[in-house]
Protein backbone atom coordinates (compact mmCIF):
# COMPACT_ATOMS: atom_id res chain seq x y z
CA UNK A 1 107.29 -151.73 45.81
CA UNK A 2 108.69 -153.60 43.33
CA UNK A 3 108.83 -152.77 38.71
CA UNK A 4 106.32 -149.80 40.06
CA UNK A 5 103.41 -152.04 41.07
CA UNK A 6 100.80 -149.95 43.12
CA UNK A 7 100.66 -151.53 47.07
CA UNK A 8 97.94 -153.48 47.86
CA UNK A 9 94.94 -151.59 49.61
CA UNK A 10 94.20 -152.49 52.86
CA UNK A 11 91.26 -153.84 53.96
CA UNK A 12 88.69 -153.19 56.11
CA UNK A 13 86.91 -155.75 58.56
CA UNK A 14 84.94 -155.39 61.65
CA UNK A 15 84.79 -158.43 63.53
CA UNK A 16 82.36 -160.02 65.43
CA UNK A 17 82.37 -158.32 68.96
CA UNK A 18 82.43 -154.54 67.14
CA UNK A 19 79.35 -155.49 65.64
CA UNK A 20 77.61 -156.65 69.41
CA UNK A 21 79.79 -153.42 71.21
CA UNK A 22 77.97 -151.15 67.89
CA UNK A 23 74.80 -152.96 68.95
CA UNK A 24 74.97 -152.69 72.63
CA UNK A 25 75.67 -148.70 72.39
CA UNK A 26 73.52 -148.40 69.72
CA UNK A 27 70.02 -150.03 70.72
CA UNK A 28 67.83 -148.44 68.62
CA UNK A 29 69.61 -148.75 65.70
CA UNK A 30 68.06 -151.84 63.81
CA UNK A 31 64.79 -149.68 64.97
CA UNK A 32 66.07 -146.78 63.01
CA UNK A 33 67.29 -148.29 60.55
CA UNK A 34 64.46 -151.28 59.20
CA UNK A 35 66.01 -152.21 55.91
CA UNK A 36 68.99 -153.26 57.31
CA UNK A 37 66.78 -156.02 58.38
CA UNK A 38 66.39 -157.08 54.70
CA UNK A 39 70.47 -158.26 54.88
CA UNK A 40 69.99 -160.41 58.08
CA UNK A 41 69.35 -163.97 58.43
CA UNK A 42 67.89 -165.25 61.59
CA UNK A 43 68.25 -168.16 63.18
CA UNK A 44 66.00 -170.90 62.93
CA UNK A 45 64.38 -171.83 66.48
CA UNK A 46 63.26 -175.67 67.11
CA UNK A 47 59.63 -175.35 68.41
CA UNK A 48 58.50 -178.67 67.83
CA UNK A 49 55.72 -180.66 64.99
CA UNK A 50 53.07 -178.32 64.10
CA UNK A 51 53.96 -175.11 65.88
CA UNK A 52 54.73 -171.68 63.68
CA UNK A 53 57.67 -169.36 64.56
CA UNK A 54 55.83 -166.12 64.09
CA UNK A 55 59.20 -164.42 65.08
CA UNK A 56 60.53 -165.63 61.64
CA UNK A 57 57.13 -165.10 60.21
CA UNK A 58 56.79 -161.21 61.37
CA UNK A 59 60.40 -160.99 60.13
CA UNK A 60 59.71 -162.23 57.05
CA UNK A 61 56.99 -159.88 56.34
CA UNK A 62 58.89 -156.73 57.71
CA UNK A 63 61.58 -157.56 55.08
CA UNK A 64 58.71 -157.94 51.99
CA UNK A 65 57.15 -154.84 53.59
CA UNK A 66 60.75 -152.87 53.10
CA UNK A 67 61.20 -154.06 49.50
CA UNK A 68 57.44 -153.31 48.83
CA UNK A 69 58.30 -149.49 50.01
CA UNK A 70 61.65 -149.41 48.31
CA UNK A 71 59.23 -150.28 45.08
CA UNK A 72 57.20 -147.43 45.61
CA UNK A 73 60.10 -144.69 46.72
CA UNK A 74 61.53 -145.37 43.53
CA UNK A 75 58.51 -145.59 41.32
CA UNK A 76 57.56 -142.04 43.05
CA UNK A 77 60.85 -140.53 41.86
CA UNK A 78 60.89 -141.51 38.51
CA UNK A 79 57.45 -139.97 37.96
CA UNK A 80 58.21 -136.71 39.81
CA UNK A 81 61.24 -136.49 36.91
CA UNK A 82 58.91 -137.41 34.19
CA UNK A 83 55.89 -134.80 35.56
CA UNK A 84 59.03 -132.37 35.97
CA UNK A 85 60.35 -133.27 32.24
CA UNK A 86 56.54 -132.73 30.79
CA UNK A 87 56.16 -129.55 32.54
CA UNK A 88 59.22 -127.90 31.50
CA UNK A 89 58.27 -129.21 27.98
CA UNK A 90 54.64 -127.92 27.95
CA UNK A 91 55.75 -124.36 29.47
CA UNK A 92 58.90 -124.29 26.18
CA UNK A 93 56.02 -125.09 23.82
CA UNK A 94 53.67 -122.23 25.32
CA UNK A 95 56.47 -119.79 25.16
CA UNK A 96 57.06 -121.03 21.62
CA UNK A 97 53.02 -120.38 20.66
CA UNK A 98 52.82 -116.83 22.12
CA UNK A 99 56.49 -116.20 19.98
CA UNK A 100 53.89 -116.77 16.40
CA UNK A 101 53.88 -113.20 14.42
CA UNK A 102 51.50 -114.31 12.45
CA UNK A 103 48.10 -116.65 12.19
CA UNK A 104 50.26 -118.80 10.04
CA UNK A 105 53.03 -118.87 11.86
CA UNK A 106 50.83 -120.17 15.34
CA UNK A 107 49.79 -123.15 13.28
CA UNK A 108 53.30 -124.03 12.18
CA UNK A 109 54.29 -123.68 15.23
CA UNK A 110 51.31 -125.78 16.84
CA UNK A 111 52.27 -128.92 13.71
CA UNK A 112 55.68 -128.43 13.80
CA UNK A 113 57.84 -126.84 16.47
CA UNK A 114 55.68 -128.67 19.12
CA UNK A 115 56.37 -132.09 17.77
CA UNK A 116 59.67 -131.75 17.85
CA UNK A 117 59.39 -130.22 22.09
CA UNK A 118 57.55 -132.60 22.74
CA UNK A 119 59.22 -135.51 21.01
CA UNK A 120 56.67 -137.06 19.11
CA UNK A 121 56.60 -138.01 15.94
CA UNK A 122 53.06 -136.02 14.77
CA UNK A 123 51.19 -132.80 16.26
CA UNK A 124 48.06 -132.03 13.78
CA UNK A 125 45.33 -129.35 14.25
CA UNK A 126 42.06 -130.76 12.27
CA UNK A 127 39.10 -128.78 11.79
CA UNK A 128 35.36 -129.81 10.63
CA UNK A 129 34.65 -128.22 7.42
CA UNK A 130 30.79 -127.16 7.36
CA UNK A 131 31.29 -124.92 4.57
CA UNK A 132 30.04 -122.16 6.78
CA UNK A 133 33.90 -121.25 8.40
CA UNK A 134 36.68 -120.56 5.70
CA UNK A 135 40.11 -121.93 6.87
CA UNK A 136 43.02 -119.45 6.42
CA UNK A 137 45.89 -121.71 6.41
CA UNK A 138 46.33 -125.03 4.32
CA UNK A 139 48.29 -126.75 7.33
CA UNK A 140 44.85 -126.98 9.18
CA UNK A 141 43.39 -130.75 8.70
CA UNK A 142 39.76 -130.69 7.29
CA UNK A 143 37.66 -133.07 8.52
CA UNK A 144 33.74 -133.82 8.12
CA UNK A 145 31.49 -133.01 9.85
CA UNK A 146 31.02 -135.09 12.85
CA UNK A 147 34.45 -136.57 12.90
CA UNK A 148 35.69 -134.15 16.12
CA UNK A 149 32.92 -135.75 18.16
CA UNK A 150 33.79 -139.74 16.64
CA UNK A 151 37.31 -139.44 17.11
CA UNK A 152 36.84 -138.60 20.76
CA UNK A 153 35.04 -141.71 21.29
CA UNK A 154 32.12 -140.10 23.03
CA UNK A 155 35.04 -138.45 25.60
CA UNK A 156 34.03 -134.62 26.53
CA UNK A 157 37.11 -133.49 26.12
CA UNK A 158 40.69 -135.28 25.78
CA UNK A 159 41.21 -139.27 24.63
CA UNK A 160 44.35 -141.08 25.41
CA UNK A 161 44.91 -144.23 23.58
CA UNK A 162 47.80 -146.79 23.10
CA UNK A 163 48.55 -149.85 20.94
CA UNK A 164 46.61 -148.16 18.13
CA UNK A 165 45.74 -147.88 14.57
CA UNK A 166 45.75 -144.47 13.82
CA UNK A 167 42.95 -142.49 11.49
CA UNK A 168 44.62 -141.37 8.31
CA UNK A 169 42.07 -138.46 8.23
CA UNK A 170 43.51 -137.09 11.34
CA UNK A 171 46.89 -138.01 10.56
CA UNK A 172 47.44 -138.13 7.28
CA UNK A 173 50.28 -140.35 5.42
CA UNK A 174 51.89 -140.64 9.20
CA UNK A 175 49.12 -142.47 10.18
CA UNK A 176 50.80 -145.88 9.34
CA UNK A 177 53.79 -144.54 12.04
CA UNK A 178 51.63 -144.15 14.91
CA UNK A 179 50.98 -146.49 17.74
CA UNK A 180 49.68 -144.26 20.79
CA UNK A 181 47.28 -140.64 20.44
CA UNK A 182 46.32 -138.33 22.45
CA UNK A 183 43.13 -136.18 21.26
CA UNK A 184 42.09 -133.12 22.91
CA UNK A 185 39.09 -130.90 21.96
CA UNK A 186 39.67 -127.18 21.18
CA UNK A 187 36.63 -125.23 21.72
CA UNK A 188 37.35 -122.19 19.93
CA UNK A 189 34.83 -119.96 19.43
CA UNK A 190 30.97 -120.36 19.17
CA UNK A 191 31.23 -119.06 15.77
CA UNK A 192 34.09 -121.79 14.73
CA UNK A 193 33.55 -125.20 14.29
CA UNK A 194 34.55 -128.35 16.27
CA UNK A 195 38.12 -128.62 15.99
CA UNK A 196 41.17 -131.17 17.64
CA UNK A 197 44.14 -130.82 18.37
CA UNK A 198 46.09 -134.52 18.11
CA UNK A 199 49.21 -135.87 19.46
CA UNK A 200 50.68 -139.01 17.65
CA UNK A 201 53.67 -141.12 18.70
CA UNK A 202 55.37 -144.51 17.05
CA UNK A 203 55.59 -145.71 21.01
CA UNK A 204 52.96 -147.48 21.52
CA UNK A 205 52.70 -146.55 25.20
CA UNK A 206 53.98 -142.89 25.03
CA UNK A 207 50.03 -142.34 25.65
CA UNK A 208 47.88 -144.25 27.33
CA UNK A 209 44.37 -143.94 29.84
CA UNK A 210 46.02 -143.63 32.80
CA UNK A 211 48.02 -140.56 32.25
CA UNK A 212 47.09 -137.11 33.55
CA UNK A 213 46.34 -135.08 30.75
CA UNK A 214 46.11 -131.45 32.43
CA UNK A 215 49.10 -130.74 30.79
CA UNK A 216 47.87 -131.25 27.50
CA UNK A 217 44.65 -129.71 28.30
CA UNK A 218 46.23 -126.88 29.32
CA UNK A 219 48.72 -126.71 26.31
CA UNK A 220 45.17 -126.94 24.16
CA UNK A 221 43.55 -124.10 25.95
CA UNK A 222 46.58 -121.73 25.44
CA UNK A 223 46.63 -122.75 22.13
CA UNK A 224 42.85 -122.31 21.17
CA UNK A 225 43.31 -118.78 22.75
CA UNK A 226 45.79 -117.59 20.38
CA UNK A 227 43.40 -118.79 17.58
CA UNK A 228 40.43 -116.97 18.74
CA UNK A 229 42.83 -113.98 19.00
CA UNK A 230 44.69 -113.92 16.18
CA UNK A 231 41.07 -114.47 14.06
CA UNK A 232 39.02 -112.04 15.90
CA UNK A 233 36.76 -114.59 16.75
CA UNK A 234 34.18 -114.25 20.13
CA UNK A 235 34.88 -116.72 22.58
CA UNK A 236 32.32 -118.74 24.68
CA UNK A 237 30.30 -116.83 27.56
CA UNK A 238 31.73 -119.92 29.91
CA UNK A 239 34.99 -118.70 29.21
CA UNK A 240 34.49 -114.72 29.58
């Protein structure tokens, strides 16, 4: 080893006959093992004008059926991380609700805290004003009457929507940031009015129809529970 140079690594080949001994010991091992089809390339077999080689053509299809699956595996993972990311999240936002001391406190928490969990760039909690309900806290959107039911597009009770311009009356001066909402309906109390609960985020796909939204719905529920409690209000019979 000469002026400290490292020595060269060997390297490792397997010739021709280990493969066909591997083979010959191993038979079911191209069985077992199907994607290692995908590296393979088969020899072409003269059959004459006009007839098919279905061997090639089976092959052919095994190999786009193995990519097809490798698609999907990995497509199935990354959404089991996300759903696993968005659950931890949701749970760290309901511990973070039932933490409130005060009224006031829930709803900063609900506007503030769980924007920032939840890493979007807008939470807001909008209520009708009917002049019937007094609001307690100046955080809490008014909207008029009506607008719970309109901004939920005729949905029962959650809208997802991307590529988006957003309502300033729901969101305010960040309207002009947001590209993608999610809208989900808090039924408080029979004696409350319609109220919402919106999500807003600059990516314009963050939300979008095809999401599940149990998460959120659930985060909602939680959320218009703590309401009811902390302003003695009755809650619906459905929900006794």
């Amino acid at each position: 080893m000469a002026n400290g140079s490292e020595p060269a690594k060997a390297v490792s080949t397997i010739d021709k006959d280990q493969v066909l001994r591997f083979l010959h010991d191993n038979p079911g091992f191209l069985q077992e093992n199907v994607e290692a089809l995908t590296a393979l390339v088969m020899p072409e077999r003269e059959l004459g004008d006009g007839v098919i080689d279905l061997q090639q053509a089976l092959i052919g299809r095994l190999r786009e059926k193995v990519e097809q699956t490798e698609d999907v595996a990995r497509l199935l993972i990354d959404n089991s991380r996300d759903n696993l990311s968005t659950t931890a999240r949701i749970h760290e936002c309901v511990l973070k609700l039932l933490d409130a001391t005060s009224f006031e406190q829930l709803i900063e928490i609900a506007t503030v805290d769980l924007a920032v969990l939840l890493d979007v760039d807008a939470v807001m909690l909008c209520v009708e004003s009917n002049g019937s309900f007094a609001v307690p806290v100046r955080s809490l959107k008014l909207l008029p009457e009506g607008a719970v039911a309109s901004a939920l597009r005729g949905r029962q009770s959650i809208l997802l929507e991307q590529d988006i311009s957003a309502d300033p009356g729901i969101f305010g001066s960040a309207a002009t940031l947001i590209a993608s909402q999610a809208i989900v309906r808090l039924q408080i109390s029979p004696e409350a009015p319609p109220a919402l609960l919106a999500f807003g985020s600059r990516d314009r796909a963050r939300f979008h129809s095809g999401q599940a939204t149990e998460l959120l719905q659930f985060l909602a529920r939680v959320l218009e529970k703590l309401i009811r409690v902390w302003l003695d209000l009755p809650e619906d019979d459905e929900d006794a």
